[in-house]
N, C-alpha and C. Protein backbone atom coordinates (compact mmCIF):
# COMPACT_ATOMS: atom_id res chain seq x y z
N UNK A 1 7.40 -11.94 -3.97
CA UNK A 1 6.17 -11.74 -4.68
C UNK A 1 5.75 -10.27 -4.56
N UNK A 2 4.92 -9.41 -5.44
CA UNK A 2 4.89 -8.15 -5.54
C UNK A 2 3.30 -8.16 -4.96
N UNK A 3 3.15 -6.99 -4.05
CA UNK A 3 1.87 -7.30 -3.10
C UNK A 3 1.78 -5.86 -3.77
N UNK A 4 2.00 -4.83 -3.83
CA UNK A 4 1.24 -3.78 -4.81
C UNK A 4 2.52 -2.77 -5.70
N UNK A 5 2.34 -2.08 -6.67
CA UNK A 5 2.45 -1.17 -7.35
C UNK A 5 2.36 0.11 -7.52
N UNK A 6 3.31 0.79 -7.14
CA UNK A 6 2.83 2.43 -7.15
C UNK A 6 3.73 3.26 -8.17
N UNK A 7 3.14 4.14 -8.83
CA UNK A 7 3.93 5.41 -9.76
C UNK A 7 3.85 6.17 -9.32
N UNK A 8 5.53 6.69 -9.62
CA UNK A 8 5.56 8.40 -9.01
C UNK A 8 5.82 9.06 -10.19
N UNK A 9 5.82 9.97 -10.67
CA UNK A 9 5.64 11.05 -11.78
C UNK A 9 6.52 12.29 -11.80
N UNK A 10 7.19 13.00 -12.36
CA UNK A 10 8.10 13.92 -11.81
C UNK A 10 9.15 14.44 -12.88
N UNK A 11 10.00 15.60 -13.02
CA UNK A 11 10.78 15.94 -13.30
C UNK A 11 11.91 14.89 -13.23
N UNK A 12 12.82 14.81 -14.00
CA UNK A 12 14.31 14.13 -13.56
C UNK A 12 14.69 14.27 -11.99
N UNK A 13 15.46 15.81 -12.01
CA UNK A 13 15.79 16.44 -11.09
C UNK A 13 15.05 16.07 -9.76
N UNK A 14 13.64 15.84 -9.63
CA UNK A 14 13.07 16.11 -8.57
C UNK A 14 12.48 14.68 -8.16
N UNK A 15 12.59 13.58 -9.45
CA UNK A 15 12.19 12.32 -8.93
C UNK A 15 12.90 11.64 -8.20
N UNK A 16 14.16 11.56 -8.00
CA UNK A 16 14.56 10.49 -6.30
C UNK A 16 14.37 11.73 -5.78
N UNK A 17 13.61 12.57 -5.44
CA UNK A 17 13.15 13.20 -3.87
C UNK A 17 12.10 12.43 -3.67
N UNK A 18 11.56 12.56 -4.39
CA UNK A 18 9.79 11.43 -4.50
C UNK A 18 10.02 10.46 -3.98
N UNK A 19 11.03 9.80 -5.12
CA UNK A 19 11.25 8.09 -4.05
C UNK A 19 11.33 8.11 -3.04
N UNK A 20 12.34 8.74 -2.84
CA UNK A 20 13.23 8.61 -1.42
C UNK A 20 12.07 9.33 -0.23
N UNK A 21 11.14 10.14 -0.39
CA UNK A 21 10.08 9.85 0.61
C UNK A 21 8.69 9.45 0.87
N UNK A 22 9.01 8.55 -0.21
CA UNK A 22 7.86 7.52 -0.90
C UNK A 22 8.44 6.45 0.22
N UNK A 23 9.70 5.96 -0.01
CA UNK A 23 10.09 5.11 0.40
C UNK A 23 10.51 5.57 1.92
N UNK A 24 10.98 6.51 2.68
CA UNK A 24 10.99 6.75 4.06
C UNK A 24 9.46 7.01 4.63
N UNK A 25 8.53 7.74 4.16
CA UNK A 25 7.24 8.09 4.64
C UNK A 25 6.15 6.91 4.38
N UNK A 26 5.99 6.34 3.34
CA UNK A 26 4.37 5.43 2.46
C UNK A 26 4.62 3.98 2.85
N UNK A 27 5.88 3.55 2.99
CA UNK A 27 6.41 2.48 3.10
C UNK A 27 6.39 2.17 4.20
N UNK A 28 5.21 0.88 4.53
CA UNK A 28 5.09 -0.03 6.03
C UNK A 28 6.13 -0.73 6.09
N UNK A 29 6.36 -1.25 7.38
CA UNK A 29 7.46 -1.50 8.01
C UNK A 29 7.66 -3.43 7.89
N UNK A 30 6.99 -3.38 7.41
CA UNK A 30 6.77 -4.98 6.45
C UNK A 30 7.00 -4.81 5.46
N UNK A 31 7.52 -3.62 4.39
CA UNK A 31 7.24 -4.02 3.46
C UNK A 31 8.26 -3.42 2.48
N UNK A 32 9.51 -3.83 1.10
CA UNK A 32 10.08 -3.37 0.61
C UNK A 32 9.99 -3.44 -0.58
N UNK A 33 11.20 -2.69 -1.28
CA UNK A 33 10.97 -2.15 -2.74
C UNK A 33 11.97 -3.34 -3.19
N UNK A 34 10.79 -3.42 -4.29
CA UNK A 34 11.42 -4.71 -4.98
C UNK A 34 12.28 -4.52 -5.91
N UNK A 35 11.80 -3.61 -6.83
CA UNK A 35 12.55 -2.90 -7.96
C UNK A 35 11.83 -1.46 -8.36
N UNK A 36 12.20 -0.93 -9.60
CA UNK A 36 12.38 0.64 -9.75
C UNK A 36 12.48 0.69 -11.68
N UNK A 37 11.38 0.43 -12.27
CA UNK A 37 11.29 0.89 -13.63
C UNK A 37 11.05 1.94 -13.74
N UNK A 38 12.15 2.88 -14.76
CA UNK A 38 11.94 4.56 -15.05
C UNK A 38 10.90 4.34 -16.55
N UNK A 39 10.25 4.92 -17.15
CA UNK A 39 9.63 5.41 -18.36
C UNK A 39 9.76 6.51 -18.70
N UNK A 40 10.38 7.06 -19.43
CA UNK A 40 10.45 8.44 -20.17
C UNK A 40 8.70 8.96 -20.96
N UNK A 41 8.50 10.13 -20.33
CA UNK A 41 7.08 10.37 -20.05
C UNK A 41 6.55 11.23 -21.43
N UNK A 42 7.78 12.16 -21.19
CA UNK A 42 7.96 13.10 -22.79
C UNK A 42 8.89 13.97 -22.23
N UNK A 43 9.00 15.12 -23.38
CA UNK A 43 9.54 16.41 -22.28
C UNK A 43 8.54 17.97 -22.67
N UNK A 44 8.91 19.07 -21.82
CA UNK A 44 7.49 19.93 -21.87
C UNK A 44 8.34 21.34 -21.78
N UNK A 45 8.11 21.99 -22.22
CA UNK A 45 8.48 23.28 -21.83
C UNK A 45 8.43 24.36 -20.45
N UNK A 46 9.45 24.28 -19.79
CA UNK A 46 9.61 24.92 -18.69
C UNK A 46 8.84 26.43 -18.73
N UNK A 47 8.01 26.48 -17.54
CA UNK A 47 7.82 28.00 -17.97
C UNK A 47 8.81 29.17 -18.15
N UNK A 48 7.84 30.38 -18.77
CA UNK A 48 8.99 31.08 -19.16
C UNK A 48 9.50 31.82 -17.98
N UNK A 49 11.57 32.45 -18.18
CA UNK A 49 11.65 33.16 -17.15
C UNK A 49 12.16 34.73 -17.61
N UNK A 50 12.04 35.48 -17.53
CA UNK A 50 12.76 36.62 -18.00
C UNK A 50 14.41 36.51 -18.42
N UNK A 51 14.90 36.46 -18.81
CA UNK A 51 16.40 36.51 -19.72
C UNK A 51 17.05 34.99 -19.51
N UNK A 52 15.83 34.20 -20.06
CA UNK A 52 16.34 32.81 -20.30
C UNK A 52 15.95 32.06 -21.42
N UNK A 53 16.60 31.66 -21.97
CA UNK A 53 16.07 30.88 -23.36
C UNK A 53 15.21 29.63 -23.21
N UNK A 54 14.18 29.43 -24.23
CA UNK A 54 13.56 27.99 -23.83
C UNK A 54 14.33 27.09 -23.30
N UNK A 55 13.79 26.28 -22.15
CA UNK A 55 14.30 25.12 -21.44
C UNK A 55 12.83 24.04 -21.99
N UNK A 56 13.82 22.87 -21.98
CA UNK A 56 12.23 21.65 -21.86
C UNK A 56 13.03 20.55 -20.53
N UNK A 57 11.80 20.38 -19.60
CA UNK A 57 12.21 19.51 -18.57
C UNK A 57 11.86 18.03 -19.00
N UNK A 58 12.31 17.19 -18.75
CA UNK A 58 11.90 15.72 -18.99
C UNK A 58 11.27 15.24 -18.19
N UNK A 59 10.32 15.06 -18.40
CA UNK A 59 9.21 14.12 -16.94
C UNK A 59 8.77 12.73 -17.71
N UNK A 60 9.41 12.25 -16.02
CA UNK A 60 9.70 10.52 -15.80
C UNK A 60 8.83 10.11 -15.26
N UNK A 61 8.34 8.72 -15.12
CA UNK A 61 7.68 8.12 -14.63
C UNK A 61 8.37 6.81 -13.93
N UNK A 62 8.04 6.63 -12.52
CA UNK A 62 9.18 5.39 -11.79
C UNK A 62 7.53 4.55 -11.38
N UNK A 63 8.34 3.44 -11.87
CA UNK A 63 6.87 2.21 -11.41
C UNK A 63 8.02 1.28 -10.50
N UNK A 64 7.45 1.81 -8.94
CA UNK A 64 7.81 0.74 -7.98
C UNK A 64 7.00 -0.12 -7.47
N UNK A 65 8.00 -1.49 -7.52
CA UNK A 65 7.20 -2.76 -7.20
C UNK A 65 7.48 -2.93 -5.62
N UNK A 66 6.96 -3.37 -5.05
CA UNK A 66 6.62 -3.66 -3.52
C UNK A 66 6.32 -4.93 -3.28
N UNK A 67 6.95 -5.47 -2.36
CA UNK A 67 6.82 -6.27 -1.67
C UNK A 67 6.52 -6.49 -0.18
N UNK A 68 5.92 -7.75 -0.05
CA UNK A 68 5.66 -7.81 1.76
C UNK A 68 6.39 -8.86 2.17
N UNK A 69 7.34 -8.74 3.36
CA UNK A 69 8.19 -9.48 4.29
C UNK A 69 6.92 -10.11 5.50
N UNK A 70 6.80 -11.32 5.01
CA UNK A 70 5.69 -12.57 5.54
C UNK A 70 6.75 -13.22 6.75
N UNK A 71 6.44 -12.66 8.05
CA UNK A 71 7.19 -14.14 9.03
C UNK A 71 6.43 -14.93 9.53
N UNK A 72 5.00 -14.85 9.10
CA UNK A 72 4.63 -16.28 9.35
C UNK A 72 4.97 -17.70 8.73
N UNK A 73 5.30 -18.29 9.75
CA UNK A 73 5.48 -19.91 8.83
C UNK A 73 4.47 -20.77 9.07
N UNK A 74 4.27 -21.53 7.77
CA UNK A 74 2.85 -22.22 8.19
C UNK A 74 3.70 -23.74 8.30
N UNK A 75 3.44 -24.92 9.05
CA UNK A 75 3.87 -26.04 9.61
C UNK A 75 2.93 -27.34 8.78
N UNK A 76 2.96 -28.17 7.81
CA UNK A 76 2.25 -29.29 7.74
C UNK A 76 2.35 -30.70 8.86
């Protein structure tokens, strides 16, 4: 069962850094990733750099679902 929802936001390139310390740092020790929907966000123009031609970066959006590992058992 999914106990909460979080988005991370980001470049291609730079979004599994996010996860990956989304998921080593934010993430209680009860609790795991359920799954990992990407959304294509748009893409934007990199700023400019001196002797480089327009670049556009793609920024993603990851909606991770979370879950909580319950060891209580309840007994009837």
């Amino acid at each position: 069962m999914i106990k909460r929802v979080e988005t991370i936001t980001g470049e291609v390139e730079a979004l599994r850094d996010k996860i990956n310390y989304f998921i080593s740092n934010d993430l209680k020790e009860n609790e795991y990733v359920i799954d990992i929907k990407y959304i294509k966000d748009g893409s934007r123009l990199k700023p400019y750099e001196k002797g480089r031609a327009d670049v556009f970066e793609t920024v993603v959006i990851a909606i991770v679902h979370i879950g909580e590992i319950n060891n209580e058992y309840s007994y009837n």
